[in-house]
C-alpha atoms as a PDB file:
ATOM      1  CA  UNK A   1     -13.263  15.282  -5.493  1.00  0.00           C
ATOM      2  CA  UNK A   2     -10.295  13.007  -6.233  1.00  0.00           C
ATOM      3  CA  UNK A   3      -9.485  12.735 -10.169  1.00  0.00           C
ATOM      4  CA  UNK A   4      -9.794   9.520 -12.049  1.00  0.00           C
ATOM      5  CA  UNK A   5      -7.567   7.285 -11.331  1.00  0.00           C
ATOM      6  CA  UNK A   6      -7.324   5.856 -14.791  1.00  0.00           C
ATOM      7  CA  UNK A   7      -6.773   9.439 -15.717  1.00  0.00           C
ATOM      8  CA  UNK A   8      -3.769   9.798 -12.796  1.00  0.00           C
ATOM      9  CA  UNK A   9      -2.025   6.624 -13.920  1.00  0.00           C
ATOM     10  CA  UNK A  10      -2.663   7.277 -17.791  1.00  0.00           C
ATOM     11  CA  UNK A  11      -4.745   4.159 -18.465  1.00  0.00           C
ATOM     12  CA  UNK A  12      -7.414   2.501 -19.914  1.00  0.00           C
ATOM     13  CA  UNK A  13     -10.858   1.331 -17.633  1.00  0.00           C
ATOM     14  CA  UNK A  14      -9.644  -2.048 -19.658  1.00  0.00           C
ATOM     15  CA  UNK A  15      -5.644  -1.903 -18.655  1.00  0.00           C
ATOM     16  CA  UNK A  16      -4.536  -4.933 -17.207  1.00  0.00           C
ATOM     17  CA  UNK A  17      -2.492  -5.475 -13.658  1.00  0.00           C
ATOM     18  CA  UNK A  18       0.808  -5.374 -15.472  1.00  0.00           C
ATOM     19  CA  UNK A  19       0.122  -2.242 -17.292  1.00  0.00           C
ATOM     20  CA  UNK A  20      -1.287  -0.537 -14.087  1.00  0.00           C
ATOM     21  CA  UNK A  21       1.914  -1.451 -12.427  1.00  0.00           C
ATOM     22  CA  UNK A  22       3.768  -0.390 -15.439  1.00  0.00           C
ATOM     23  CA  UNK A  23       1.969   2.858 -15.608  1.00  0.00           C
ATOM     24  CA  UNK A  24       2.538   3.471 -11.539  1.00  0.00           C
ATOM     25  CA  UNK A  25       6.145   2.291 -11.718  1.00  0.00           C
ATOM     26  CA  UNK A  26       7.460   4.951 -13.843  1.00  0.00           C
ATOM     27  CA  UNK A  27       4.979   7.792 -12.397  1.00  0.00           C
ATOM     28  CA  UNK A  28       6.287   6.616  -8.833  1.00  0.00           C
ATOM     29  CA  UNK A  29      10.074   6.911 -10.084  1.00  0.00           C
ATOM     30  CA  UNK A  30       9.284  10.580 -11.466  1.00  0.00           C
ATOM     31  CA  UNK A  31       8.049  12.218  -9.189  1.00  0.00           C
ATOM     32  CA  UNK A  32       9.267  10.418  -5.960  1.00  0.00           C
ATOM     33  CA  UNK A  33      10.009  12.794  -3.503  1.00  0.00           C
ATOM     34  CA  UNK A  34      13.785  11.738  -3.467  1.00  0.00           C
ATOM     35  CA  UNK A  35      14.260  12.806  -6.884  1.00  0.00           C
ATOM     36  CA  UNK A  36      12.797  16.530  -6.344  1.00  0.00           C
ATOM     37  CA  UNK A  37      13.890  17.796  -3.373  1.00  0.00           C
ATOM     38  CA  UNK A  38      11.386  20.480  -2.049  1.00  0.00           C
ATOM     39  CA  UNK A  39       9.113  20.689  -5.025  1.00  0.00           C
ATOM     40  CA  UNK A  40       5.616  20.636  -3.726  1.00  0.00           C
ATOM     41  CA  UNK A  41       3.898  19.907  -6.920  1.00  0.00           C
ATOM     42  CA  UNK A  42       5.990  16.287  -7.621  1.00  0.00           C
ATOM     43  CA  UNK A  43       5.123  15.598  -3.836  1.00  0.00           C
ATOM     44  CA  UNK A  44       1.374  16.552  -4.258  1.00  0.00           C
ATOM     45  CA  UNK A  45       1.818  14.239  -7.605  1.00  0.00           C
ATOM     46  CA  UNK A  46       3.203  11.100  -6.429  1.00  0.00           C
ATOM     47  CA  UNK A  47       0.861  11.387  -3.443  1.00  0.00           C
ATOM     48  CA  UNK A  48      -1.733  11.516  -6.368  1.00  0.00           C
ATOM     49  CA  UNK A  49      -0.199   8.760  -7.957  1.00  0.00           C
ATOM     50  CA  UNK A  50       0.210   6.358  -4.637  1.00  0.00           C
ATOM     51  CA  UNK A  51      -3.676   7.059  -4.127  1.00  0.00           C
ATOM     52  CA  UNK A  52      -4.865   6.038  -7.747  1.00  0.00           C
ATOM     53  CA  UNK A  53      -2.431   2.862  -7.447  1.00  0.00           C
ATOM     54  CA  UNK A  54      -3.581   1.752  -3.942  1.00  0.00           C
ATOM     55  CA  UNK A  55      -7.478   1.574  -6.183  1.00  0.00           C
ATOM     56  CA  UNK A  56      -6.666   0.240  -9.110  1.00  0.00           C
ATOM     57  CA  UNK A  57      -4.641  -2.168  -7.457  1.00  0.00           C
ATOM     58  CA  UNK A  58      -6.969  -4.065  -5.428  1.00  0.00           C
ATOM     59  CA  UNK A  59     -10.102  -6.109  -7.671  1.00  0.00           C
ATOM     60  CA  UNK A  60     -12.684  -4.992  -4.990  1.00  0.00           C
ATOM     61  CA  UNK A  61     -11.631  -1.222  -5.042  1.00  0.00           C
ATOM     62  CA  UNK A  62     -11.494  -1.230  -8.587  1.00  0.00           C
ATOM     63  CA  UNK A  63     -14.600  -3.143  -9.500  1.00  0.00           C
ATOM     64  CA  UNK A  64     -16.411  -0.469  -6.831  1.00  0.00           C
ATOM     65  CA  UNK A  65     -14.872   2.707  -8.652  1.00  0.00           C
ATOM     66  CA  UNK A  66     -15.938   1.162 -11.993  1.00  0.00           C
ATOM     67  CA  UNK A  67     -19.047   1.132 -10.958  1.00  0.00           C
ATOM     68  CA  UNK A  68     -19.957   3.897  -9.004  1.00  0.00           C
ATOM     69  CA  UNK A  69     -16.939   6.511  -9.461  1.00  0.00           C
ATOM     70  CA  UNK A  70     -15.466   8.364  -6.235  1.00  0.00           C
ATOM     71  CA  UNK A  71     -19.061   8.446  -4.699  1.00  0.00           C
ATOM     72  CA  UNK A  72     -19.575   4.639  -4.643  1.00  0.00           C
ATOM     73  CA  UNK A  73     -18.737   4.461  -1.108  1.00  0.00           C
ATOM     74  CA  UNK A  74     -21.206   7.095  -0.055  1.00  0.00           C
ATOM     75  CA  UNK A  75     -18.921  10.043   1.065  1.00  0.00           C
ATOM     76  CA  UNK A  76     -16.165   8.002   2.333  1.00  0.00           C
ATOM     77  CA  UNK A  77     -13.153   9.337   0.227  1.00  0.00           C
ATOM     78  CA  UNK A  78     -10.432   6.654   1.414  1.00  0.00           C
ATOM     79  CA  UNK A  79     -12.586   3.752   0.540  1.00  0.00           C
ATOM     80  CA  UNK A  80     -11.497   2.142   3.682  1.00  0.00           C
ATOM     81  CA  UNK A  81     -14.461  -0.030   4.734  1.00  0.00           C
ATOM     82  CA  UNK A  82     -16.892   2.263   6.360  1.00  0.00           C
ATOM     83  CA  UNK A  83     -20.096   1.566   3.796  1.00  0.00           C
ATOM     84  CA  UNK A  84     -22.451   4.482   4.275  1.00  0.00           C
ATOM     85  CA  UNK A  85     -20.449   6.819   5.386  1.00  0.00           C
ATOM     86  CA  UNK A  86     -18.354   7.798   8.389  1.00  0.00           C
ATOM     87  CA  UNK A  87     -19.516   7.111  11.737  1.00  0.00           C
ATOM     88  CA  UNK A  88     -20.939   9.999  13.353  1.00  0.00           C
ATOM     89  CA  UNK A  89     -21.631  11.457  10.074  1.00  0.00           C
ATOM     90  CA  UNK A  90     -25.185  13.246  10.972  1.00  0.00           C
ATOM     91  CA  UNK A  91     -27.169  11.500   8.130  1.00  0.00           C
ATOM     92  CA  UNK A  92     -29.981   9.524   9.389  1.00  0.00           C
ATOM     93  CA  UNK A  93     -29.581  10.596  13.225  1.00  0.00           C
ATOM     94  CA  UNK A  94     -32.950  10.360  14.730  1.00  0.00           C
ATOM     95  CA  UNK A  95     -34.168  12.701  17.753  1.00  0.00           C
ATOM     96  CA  UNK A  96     -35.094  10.191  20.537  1.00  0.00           C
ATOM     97  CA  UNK A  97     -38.340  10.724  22.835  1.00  0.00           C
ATOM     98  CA  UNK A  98     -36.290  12.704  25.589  1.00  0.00           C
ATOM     99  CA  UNK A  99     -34.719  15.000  22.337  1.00  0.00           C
ATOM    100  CA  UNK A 100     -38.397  16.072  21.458  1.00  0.00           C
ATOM    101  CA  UNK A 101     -39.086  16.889  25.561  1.00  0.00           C
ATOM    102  CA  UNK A 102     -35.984  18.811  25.677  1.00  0.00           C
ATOM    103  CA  UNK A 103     -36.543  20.984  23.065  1.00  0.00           C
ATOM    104  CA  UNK A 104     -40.155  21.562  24.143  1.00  0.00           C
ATOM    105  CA  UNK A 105     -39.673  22.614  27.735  1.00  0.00           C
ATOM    106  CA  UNK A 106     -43.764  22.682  28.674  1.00  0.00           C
ATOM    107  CA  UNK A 107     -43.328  18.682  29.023  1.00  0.00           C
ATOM    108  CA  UNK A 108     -40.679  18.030  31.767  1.00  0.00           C
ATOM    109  CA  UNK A 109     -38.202  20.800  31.224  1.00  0.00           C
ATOM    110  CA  UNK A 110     -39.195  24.430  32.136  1.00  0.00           C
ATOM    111  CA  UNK A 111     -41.869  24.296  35.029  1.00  0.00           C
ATOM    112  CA  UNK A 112     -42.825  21.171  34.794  1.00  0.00           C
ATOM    113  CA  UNK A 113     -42.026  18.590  38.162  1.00  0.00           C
ATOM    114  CA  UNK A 114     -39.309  16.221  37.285  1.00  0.00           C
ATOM    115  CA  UNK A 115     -37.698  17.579  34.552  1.00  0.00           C
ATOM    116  CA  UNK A 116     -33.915  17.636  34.345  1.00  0.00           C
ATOM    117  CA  UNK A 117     -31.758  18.928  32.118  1.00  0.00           C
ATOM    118  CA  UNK A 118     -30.109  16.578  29.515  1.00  0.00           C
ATOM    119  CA  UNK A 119     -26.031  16.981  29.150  1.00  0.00           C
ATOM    120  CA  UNK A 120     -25.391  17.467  25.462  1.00  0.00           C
ATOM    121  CA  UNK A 121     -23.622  14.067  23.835  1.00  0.00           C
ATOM    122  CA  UNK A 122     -20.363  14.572  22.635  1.00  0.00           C
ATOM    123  CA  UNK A 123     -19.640  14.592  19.232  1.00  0.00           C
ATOM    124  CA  UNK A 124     -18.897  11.378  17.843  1.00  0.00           C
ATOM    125  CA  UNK A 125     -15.697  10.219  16.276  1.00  0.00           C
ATOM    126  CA  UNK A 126     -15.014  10.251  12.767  1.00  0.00           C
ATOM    127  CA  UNK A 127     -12.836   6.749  11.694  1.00  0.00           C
ATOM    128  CA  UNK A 128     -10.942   6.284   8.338  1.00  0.00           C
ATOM    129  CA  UNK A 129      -8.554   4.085   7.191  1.00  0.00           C
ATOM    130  CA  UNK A 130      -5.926   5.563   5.072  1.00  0.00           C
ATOM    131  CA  UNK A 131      -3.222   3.886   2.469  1.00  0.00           C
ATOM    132  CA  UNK A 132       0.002   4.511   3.271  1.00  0.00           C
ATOM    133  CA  UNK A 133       3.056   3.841   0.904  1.00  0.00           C
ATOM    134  CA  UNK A 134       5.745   1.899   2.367  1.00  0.00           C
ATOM    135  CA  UNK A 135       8.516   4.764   1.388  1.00  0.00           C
ATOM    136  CA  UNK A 136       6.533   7.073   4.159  1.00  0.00           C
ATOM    137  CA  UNK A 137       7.228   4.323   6.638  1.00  0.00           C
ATOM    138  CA  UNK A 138      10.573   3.362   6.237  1.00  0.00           C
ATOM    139  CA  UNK A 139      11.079   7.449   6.677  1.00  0.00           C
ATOM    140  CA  UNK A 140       7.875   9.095   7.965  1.00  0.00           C
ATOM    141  CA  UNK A 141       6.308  11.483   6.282  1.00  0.00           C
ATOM    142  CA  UNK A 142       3.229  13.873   6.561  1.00  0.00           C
ATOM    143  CA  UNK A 143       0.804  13.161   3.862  1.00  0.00           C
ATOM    144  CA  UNK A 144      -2.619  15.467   3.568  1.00  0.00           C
ATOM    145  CA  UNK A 145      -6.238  14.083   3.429  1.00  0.00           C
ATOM    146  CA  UNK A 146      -9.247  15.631   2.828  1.00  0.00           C
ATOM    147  CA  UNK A 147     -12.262  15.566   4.896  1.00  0.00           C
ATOM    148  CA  UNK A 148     -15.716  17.485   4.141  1.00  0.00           C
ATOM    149  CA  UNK A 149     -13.543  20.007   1.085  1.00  0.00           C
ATOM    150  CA  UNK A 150     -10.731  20.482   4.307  1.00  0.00           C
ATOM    151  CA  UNK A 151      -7.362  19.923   4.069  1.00  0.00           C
ATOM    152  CA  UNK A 152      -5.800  18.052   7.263  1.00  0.00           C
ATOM    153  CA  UNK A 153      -2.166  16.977   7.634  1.00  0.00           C
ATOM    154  CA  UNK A 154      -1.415  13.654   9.062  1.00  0.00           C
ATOM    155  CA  UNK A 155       2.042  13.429  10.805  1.00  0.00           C
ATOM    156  CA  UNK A 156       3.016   9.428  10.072  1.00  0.00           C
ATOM    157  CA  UNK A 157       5.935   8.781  12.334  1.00  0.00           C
ATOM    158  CA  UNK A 158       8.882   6.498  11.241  1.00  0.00           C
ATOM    159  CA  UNK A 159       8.578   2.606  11.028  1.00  0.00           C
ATOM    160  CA  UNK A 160       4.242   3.310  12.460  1.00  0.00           C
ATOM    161  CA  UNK A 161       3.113  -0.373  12.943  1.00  0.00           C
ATOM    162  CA  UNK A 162      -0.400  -1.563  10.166  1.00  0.00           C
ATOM    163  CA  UNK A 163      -3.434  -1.311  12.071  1.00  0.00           C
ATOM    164  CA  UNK A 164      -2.148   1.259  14.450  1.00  0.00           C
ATOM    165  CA  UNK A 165      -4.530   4.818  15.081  1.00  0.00           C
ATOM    166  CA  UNK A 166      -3.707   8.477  15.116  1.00  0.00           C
ATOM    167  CA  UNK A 167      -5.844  10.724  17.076  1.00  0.00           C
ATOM    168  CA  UNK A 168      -6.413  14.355  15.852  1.00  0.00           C
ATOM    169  CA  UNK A 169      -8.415  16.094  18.628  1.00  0.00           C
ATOM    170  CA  UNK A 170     -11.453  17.890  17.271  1.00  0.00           C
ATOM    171  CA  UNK A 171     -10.570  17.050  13.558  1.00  0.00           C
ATOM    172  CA  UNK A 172     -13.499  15.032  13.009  1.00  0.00           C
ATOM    173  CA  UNK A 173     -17.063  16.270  11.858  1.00  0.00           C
ATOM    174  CA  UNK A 174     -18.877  17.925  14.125  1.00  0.00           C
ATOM    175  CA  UNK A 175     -16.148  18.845  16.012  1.00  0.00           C
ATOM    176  CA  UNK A 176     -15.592  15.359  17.280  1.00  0.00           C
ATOM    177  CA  UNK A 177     -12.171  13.339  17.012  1.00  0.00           C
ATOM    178  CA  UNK A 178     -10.748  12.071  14.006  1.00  0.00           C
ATOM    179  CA  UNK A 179      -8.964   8.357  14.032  1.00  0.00           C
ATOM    180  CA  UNK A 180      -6.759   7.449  11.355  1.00  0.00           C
ATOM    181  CA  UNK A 181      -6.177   3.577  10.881  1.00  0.00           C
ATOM    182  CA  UNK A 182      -2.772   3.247   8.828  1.00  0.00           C
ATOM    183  CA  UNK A 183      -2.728   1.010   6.550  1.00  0.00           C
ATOM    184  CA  UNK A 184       0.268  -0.339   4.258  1.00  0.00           C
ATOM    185  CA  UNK A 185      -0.261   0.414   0.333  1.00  0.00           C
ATOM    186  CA  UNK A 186       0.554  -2.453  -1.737  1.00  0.00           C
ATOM    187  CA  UNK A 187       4.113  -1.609  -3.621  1.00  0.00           C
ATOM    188  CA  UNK A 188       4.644  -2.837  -7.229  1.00  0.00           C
ATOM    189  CA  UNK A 189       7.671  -4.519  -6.480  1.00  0.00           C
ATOM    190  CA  UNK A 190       8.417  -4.947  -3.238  1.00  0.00           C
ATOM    191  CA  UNK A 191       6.733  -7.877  -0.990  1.00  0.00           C
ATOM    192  CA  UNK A 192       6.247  -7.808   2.618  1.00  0.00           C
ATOM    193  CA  UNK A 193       7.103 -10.269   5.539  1.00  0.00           C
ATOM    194  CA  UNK A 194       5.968  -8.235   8.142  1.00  0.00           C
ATOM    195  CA  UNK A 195       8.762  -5.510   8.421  1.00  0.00           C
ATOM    196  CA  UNK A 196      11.350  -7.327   6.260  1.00  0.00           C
ATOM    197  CA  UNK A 197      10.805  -6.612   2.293  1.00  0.00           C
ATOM    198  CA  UNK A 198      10.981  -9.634   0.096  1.00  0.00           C
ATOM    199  CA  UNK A 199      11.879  -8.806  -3.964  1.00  0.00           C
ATOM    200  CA  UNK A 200      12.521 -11.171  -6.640  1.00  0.00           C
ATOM    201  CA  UNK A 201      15.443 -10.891  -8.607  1.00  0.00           C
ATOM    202  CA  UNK A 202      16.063 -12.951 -12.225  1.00  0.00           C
ATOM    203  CA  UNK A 203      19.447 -14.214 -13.185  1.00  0.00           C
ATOM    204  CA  UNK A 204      20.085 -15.538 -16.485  1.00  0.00           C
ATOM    205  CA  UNK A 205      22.498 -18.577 -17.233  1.00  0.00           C
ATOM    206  CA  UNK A 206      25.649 -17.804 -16.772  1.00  0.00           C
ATOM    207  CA  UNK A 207      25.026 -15.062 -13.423  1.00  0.00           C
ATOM    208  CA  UNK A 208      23.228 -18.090 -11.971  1.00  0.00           C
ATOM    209  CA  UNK A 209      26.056 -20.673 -12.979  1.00  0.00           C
ATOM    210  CA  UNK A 210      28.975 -18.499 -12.730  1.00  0.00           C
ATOM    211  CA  UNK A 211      28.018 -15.589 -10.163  1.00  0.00           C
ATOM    212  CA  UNK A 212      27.851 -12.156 -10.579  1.00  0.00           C
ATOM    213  CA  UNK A 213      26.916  -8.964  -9.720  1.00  0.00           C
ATOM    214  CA  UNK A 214      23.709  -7.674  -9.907  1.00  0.00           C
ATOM    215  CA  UNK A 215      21.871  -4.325  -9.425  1.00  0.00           C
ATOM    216  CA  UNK A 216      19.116  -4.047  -7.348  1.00  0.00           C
ATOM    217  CA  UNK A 217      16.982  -1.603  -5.864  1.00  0.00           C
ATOM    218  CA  UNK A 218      16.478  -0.630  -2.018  1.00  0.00           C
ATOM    219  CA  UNK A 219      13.220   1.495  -0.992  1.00  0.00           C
ATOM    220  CA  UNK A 220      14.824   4.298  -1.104  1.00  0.00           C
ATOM    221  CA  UNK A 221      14.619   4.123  -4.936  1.00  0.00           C
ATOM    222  CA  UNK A 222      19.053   3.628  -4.888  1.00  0.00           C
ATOM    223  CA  UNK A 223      20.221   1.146  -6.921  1.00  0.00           C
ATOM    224  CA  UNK A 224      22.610  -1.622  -5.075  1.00  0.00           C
ATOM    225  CA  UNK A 225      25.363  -3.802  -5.978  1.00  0.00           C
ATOM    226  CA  UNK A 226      24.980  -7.490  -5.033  1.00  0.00           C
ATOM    227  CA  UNK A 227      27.523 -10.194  -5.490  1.00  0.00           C
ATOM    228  CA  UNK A 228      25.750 -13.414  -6.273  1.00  0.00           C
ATOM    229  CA  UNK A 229      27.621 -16.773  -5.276  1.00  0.00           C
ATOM    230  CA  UNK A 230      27.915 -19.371  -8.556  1.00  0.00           C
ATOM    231  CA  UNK A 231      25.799 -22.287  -8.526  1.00  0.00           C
ATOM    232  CA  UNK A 232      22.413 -20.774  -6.850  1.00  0.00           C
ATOM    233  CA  UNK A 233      19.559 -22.901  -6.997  1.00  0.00           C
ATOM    234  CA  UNK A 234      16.092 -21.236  -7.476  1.00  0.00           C
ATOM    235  CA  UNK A 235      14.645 -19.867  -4.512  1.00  0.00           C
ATOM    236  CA  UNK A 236      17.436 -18.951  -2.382  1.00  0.00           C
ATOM    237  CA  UNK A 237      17.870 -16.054  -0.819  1.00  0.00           C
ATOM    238  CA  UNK A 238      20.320 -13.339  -0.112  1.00  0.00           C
ATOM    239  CA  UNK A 239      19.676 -10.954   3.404  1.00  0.00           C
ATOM    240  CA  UNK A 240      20.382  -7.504   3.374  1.00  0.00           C
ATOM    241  CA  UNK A 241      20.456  -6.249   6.781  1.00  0.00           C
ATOM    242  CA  UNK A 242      18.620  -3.115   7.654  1.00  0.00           C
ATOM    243  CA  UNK A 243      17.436  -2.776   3.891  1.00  0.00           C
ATOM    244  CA  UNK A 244      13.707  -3.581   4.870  1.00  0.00           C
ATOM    245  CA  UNK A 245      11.041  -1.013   6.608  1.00  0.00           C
ATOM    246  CA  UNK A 246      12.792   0.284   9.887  1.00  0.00           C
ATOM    247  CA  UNK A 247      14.605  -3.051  11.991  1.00  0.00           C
ATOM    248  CA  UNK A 248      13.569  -5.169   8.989  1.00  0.00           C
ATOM    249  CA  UNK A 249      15.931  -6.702   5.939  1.00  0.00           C
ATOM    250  CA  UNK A 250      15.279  -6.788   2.882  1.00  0.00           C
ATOM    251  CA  UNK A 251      15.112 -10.087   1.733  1.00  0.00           C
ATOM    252  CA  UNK A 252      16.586 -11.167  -2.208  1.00  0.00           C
ATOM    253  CA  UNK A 253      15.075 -14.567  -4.027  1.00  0.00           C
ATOM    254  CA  UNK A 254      17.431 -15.617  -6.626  1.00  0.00           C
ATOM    255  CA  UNK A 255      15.183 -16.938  -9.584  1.00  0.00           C
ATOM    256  CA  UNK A 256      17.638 -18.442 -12.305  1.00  0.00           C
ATOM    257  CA  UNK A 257      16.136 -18.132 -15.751  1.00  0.00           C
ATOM    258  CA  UNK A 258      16.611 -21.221 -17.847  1.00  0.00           C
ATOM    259  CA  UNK A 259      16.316 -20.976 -21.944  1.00  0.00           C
ATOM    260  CA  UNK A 260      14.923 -23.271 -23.715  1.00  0.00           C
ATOM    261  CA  UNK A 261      17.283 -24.911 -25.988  1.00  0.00           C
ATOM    262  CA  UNK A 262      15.851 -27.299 -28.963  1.00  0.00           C
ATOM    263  CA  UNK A 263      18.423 -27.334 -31.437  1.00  0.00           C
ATOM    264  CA  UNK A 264      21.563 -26.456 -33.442  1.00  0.00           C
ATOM    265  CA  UNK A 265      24.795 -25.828 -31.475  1.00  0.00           C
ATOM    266  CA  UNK A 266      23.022 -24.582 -28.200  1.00  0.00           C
ATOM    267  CA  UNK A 267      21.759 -27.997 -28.006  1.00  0.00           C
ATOM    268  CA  UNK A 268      25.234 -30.166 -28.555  1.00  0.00           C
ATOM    269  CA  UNK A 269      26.493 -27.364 -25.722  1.00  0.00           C
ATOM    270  CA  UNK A 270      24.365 -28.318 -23.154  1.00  0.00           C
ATOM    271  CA  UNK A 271      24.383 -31.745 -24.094  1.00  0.00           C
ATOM    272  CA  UNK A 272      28.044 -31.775 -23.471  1.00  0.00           C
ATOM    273  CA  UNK A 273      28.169 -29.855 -20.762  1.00  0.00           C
ATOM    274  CA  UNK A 274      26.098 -32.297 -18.949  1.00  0.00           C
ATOM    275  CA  UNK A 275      28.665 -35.154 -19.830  1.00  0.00           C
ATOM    276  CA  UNK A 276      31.191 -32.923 -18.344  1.00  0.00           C
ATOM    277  CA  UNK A 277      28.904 -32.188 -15.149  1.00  0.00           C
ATOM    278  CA  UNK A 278      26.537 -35.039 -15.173  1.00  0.00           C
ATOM    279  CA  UNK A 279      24.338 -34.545 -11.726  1.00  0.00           C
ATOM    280  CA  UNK A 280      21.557 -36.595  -9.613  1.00  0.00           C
ATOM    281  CA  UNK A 281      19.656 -33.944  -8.043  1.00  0.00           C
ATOM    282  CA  UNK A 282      17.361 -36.258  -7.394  1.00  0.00           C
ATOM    283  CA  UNK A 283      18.831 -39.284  -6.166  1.00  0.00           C
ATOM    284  CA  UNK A 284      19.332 -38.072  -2.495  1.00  0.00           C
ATOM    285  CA  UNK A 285      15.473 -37.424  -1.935  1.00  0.00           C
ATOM    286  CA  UNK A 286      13.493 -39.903   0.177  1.00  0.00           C
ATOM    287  CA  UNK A 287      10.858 -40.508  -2.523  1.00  0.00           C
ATOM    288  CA  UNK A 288      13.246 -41.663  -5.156  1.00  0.00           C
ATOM    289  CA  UNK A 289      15.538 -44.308  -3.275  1.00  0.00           C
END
């Protein structure tokens, strides 16, 4: 059975969102595959890590593990949306009318007129949905499930497309198929618009009035250098091509920080500096003229 997540992301069942993402940002850093090279163990962790994340996360995941732990979704361990179980799963199958005169072959199978011999149904597909972290799909990767105590190893190719299925012949239970539904796990910094990645990026007073250059990072987990013009206005945003998951940009919003200044000689600065630079940013706009 998985472990706790609280226990994976060393939290509290009362942490809040920021601490979660706190807790996941520095795990996710650690032991990202990037930074050890070959080790199986930080790969097996931070696979650990993305699954106890992709939970605690989302309110309706979490509220469901709270209450009912790993089994609160009745055997499905990828809480994907398949309540009761997986399809095909053998619990609860009846035996239909002709099942019973199969098995019993005095009534319409052996010497009786009229009986024919039922083909045997194939065995049904098992479906799952399974949380993917956006650093497997801007590379591809092959993470491992577990299905019934078995290990299986899912081959995600580069730049997959949300919603899309893999089918693993004979996989399933029963020996039937098994259909993997990717789907994208939420990242703690990075936004998506569709394949280009949006992230936020402060700037205090004088990189926002002045310009500068800024570090930020790519998904990769590098760090980049980024000249910002002088004079951006909050909101704007800087395109860095090929940056984002695979034929997507990643996408910069420049969000100035301004301080609050109430008194003292912060206050006779800005006071003069707006006698020095007196704008109207609002006398252009259609509902002020």
């Amino acid at each position: 059975m998985p472990r706790d997540p609280y226990e994976v992301l060393g939290v509290s069942k009362t942490a809040s969102d920021d601490e979660i993402k706190k807790a996941y940002r520095k795990m996710a850093r650690d032991f990202h595959p990037d930074r050890n090279p070959g080790d199986k163990s930080a790969e097996s962790k931070f696979k650990e890590v993305q699954e106890a994340f992709a939970i605690l996360s989302d309110k309706e995941k979490r509220q469901q593990f709270d209450r009912f732990g790993h089994t609160g979704d009745q055997g499905n361990p990828f809480g994907g949306g398949f309540p009761g179980g997986f399809p095909g799963g053998g619990q609860g199958a009846g035996i239909d009318l002709e099942d019973l005169m199969s098995m019993f072959g005095g009534m319409g199978g052996r010497g009786g007129r009229g009986g024919k011999a039922r083909r045997p149904q194939a065995p049904a597909d098992t479906e799952v949905i399974l949380d993917v972290a956006l650093e497997t799909i801007a590379s591809g990767g092959k993470p491992t499930i577990q299905l019934d105590g078995k290990d299986i190893q899912i081959t995600i190719p580069k730049g997959m497309e949300e919603g899309k299925k893999l089918r693993l012949k004979g996989q399933g239970r029963a020996g039937g198929d098994l259909l993997i539904q990717v789907r994208y796990a939420p990242h703690p910094w990075f936004k998506r618009e569709g394949i280009n990645l949006l992230l936020e990026v402060p700037l205090n007073l004088k990189e926002a009035a002045l310009g500068s250059k800024v570090e930020v990072p790519n998904l990769a987990g590098e760090k980049l250098t980024v000249k910002v013009p002088a004079g951006v206005a909050a909101g704007q945003r800087m395109r860095l091509k090929g940056m984002g998951l695979p034929g997507g940009d990643l996408l910069l919003e420049l969000k100035p920080v301004i301080p609050a200044v109430k008194e003292g000689r912060p206050l006779e600065l800005v006071e003069e500096l707006d006698k020095l630079l007196p704008q109207s940013p609002r006398a252009d706009l259609p509902w002020n003229r």
